[in-house]
Protein backbone atom coordinates (compact mmCIF):
# COMPACT_ATOMS: atom_id res chain seq x y z
CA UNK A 1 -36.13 8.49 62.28
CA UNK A 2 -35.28 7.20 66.09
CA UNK A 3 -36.38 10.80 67.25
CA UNK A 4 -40.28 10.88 65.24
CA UNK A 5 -40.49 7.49 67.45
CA UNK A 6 -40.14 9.08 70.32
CA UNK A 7 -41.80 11.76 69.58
CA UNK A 8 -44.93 8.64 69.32
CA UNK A 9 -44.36 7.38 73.15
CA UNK A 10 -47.43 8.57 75.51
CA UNK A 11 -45.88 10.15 78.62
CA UNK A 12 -45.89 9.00 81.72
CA UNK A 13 -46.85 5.37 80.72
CA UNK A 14 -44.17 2.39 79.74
CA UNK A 15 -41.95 5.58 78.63
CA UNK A 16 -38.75 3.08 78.82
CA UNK A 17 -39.90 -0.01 77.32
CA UNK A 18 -41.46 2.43 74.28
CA UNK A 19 -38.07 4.32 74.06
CA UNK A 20 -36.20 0.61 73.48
CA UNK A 21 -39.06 -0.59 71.10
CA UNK A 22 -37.93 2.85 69.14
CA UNK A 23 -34.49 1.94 69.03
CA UNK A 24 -34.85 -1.15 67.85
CA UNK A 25 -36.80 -0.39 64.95
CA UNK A 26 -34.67 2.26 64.18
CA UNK A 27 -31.38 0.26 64.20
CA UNK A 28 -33.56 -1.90 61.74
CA UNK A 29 -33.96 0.45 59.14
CA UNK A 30 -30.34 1.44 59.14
CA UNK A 31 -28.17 0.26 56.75
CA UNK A 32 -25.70 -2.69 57.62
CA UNK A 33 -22.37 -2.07 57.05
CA UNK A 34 -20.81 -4.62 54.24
CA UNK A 35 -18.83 -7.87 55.84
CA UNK A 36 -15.66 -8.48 55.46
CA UNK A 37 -13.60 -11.60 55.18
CA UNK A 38 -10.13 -12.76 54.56
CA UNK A 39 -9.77 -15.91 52.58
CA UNK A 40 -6.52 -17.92 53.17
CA UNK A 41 -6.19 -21.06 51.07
CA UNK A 42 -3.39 -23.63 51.30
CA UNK A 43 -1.19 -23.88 47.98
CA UNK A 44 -2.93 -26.75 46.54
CA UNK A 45 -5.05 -27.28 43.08
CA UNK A 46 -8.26 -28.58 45.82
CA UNK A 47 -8.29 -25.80 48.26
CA UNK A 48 -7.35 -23.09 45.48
CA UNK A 49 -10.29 -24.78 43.72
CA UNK A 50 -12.61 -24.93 46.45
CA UNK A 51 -11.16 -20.84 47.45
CA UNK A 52 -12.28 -19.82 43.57
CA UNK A 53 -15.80 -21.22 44.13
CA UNK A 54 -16.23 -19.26 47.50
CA UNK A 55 -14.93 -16.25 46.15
CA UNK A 56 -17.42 -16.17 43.39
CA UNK A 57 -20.19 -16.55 45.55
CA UNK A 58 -18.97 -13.74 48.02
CA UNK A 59 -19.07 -11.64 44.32
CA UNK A 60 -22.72 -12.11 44.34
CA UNK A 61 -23.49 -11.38 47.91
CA UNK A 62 -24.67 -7.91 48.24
CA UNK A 63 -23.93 -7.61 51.91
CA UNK A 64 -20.45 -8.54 51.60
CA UNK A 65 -17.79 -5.69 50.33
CA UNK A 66 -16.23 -8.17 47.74
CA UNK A 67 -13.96 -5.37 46.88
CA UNK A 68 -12.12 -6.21 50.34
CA UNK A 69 -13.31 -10.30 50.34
CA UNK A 70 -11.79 -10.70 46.65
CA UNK A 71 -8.15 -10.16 47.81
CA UNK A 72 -7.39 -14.30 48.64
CA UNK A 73 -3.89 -15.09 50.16
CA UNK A 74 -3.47 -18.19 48.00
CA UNK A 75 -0.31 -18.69 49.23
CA UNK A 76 1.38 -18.64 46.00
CA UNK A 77 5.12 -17.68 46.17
CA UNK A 78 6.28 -17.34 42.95
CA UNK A 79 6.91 -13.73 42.44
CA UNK A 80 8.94 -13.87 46.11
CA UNK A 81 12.58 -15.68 45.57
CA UNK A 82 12.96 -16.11 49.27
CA UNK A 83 9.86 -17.86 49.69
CA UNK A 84 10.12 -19.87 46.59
CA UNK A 85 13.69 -20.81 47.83
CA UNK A 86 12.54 -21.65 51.26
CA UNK A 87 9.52 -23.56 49.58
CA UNK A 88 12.08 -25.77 48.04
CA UNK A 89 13.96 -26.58 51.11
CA UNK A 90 10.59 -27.51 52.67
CA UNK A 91 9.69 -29.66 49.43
CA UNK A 92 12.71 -31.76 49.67
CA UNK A 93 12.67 -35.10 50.43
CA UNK A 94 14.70 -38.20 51.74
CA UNK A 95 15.76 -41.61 51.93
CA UNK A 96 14.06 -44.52 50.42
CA UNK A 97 10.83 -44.22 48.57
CA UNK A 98 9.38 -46.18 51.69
CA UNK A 99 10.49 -44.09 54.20
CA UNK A 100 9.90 -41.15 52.45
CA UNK A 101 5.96 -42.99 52.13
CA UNK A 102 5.63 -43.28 55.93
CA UNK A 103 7.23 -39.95 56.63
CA UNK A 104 10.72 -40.59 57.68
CA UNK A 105 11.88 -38.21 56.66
CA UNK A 106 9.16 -35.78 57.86
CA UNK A 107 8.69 -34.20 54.29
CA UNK A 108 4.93 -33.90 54.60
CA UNK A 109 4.91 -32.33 58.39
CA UNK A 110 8.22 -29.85 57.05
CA UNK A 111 5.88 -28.72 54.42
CA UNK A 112 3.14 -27.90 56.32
CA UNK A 113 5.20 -25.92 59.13
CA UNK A 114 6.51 -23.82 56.20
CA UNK A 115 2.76 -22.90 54.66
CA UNK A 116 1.46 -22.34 58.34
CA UNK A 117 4.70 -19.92 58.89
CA UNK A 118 3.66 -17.81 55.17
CA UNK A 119 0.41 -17.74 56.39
CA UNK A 120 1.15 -16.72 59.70
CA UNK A 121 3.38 -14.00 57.75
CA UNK A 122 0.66 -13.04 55.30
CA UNK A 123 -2.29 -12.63 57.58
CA UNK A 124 -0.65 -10.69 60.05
CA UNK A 125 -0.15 -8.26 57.68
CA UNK A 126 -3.55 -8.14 56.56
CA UNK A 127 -5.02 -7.70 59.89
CA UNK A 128 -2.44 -5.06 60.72
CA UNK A 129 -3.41 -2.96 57.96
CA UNK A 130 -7.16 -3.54 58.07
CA UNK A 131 -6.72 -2.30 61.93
CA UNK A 132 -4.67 0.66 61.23
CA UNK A 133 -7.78 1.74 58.70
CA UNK A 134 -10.48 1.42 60.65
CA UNK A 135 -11.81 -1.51 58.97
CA UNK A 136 -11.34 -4.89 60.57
CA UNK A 137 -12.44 -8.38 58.94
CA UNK A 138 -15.88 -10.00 60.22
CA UNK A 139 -14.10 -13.16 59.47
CA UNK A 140 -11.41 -15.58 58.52
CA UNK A 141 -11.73 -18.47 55.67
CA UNK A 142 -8.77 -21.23 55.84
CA UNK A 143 -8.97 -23.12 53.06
CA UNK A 144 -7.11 -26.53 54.65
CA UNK A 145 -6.34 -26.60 58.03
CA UNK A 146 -2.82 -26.28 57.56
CA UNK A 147 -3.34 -22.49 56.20
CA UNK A 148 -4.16 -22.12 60.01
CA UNK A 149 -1.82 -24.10 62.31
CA UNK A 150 0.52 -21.03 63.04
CA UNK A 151 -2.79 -18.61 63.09
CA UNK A 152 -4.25 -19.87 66.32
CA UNK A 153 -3.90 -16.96 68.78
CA UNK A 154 -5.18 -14.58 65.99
CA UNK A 155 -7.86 -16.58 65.80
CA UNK A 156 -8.81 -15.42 69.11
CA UNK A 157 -9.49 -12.07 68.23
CA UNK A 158 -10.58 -12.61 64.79
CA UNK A 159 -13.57 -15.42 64.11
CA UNK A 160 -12.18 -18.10 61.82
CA UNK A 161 -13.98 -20.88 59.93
CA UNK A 162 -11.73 -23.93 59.12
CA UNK A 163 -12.64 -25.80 56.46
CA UNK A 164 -10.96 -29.18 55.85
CA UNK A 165 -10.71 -32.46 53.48
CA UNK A 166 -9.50 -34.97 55.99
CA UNK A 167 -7.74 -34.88 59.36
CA UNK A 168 -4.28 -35.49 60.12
CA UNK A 169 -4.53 -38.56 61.38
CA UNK A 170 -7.06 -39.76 59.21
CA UNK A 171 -3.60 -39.61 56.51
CA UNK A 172 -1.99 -41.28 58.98
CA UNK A 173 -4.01 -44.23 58.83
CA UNK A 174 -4.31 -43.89 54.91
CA UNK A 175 -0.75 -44.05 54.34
CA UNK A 176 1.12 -45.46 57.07
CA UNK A 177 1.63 -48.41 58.86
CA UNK A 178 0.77 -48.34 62.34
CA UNK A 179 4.39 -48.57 63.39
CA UNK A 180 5.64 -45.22 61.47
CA UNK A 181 1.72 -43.17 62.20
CA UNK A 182 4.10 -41.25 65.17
CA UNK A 183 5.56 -39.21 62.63
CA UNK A 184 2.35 -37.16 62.28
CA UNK A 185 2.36 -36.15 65.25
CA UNK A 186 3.55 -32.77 65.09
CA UNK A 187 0.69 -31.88 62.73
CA UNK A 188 -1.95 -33.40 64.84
CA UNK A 189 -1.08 -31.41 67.93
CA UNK A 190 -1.03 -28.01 65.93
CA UNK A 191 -4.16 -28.84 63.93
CA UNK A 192 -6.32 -30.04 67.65
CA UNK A 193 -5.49 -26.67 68.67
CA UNK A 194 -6.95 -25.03 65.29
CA UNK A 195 -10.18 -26.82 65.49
CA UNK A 196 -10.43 -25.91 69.57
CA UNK A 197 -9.37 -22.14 68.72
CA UNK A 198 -11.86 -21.83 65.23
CA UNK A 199 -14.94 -20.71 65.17
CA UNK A 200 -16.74 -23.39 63.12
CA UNK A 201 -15.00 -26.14 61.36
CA UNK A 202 -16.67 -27.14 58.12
CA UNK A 203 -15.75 -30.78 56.28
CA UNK A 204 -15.91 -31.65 52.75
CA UNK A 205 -17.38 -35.09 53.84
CA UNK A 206 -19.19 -37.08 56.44
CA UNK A 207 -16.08 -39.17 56.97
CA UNK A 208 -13.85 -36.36 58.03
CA UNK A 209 -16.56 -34.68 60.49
CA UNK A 210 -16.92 -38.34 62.21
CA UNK A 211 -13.05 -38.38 62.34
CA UNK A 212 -12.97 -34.44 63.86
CA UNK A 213 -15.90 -35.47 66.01
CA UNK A 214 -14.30 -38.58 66.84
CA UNK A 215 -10.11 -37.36 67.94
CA UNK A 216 -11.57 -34.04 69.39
CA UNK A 217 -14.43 -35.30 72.31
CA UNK A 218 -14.04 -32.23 74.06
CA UNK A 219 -15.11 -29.97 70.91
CA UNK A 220 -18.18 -28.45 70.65
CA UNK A 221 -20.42 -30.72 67.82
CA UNK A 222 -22.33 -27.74 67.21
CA UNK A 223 -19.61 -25.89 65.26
CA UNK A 224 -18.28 -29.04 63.01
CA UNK A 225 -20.50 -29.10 59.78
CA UNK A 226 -20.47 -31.35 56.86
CA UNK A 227 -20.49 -28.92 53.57
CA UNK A 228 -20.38 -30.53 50.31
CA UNK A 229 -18.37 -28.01 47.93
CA UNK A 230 -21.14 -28.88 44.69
CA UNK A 231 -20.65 -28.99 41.16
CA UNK A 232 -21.20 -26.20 38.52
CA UNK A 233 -24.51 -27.26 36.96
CA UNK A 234 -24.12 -25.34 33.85
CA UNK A 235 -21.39 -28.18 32.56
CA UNK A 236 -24.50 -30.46 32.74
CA UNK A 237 -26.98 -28.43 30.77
CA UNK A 238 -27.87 -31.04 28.05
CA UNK A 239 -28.89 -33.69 30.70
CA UNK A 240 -32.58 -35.44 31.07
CA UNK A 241 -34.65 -33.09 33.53
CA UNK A 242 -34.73 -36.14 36.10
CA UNK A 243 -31.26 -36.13 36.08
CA UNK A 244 -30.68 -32.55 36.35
CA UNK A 245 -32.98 -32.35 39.59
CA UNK A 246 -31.31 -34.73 41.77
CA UNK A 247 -27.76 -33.12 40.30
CA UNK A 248 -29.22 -29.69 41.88
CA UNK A 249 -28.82 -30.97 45.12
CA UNK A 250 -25.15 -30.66 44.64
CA UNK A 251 -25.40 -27.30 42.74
CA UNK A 252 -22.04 -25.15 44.06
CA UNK A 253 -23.63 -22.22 43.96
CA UNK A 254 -26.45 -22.68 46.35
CA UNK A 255 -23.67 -24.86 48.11
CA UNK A 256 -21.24 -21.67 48.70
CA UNK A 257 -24.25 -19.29 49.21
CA UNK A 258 -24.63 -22.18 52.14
CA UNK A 259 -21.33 -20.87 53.58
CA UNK A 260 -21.27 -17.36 52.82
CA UNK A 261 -24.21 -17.58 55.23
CA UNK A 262 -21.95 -19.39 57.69
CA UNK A 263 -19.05 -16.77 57.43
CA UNK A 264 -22.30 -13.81 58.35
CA UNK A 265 -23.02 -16.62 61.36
CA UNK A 266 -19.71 -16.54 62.66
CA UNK A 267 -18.68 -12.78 61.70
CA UNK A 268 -18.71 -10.45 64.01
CA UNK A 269 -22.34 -8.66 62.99
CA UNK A 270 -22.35 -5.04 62.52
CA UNK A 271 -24.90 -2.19 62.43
């Protein structure tokens, strides 16, 4: 194809700019190689939820190679003793029922260190063996921000889109008094340094994107989205046709396709 262009440029007359206009419409007509992204969701009924919905509509997507996309780290250790066993440990908590409220005891920040460590573990490995076959992800999905605190400097070489429910210190102010909020510190450090290392960030709510907006001035607004997850519109079937229009605004499929068209956005693009 690129050489019957060429063939088509008149000699001796805007021979270079015709032999780039050939290219490009060559490249155009050649098939694009399938994306490829890694989904990483925290160990939670939400983000496993949430991971489901986006893995059904990267099933759909023709330009995505699902068989590759489909294989979610879910974080789920139950066929692993160690990591069940060191899941416990991390679970466990202490003291009172108050200070175990306002994070004493550091329960909530102990848990999240150990699902940012398996993560850390688990998507290592993946990129490891998509590099040693020749086949590298486009992209990273964390489900949950916490799937990505010990992921940062892969990050760099791998595009990552970070989607979140609410910030660290958003829970802080939720649940503690001001006097005990220092105990999420740890977490908020780790997770500022996600959302300056990701790609895009995308939040499940206006409220969260003011709040990453708001504790991150120096971030770029341009990559911190609002993305409402939807609803599955087929559990509504038998409702009035009024009703069912303004429900199709939240409709999770054209919601995820919504994203899937992010992940392409942020992915590295191939030809």
């Amino acid at each position: 194809m690129v050489s019957e262009e060429i063939r088509s440029i008149a000699p001796g007359k805007g021979v270079v700019e015709s032999f780039k206009q050939a290219l490009e419409k060559a490249a155009v007509a050649l098939p694009r190689e399938q994306y490829r992204f890694l989904i990483v969701s925290e160990p939670d009924s939400w983000h496993m939820t949430v991971a489901g919905l986006l893995w059904q509509a990267l099933s759909s997507d023709p330009e995505v190679d699902f068989e590759v996309s489909r294989d979610t780290i879910t974080l789920d250790t139950v066929d692993n003793p160690l990591e069940n066993a060191q899941r416990y440990l991390a679970s466990l908590r202490f003291g009172t029922g108050w200070m175990r409220q306002q994070e004493l005891d550091f329960g909530r920040w102990r848990f999240q260190r150990f699902v940012a460590l398996l993560a850390r573990k688990r998507v290592e490995a993946k990129l490891k063996l998509a590099s040693k076959e020749g086949r590298p992800y486009d992209a990273i999905a964390f489900q949950g921000q916490n799937a990505a605190l010990a992921c940062i400097d892969l990050m760099a070489h791998v595009p990552a889109l970070v989607s979140i429910g609410l910030t660290n210190a958003q829970a802080s102010r939720e649940w503690n008094i001001p006097a005990t909020r220092w105990t999420y510190w740890p977490a908020i450090r780790w997770e500022r340094a996600v959302f300056r290392q990701a790609r895009a960030v995308a939040t499940f709510s206006g409220w969260a994107m003011d709040a990453v907006l708001a504790e991150n001035p120096r971030l770029d607004p341009g990559k911190v989205r609002h993305y409402a997850p939807g609803i599955e519109l087929e559990q509504f079937l038998e409702l009035p046709v009024a009703r069912q229009r303004v429900m199709s605004e939240f409709d999770a499929t054209a919601s995820f396709g919504r994203y899937v068209a992010w992940l392409k956005e942020i992915g590295k693009k191939k030809s």
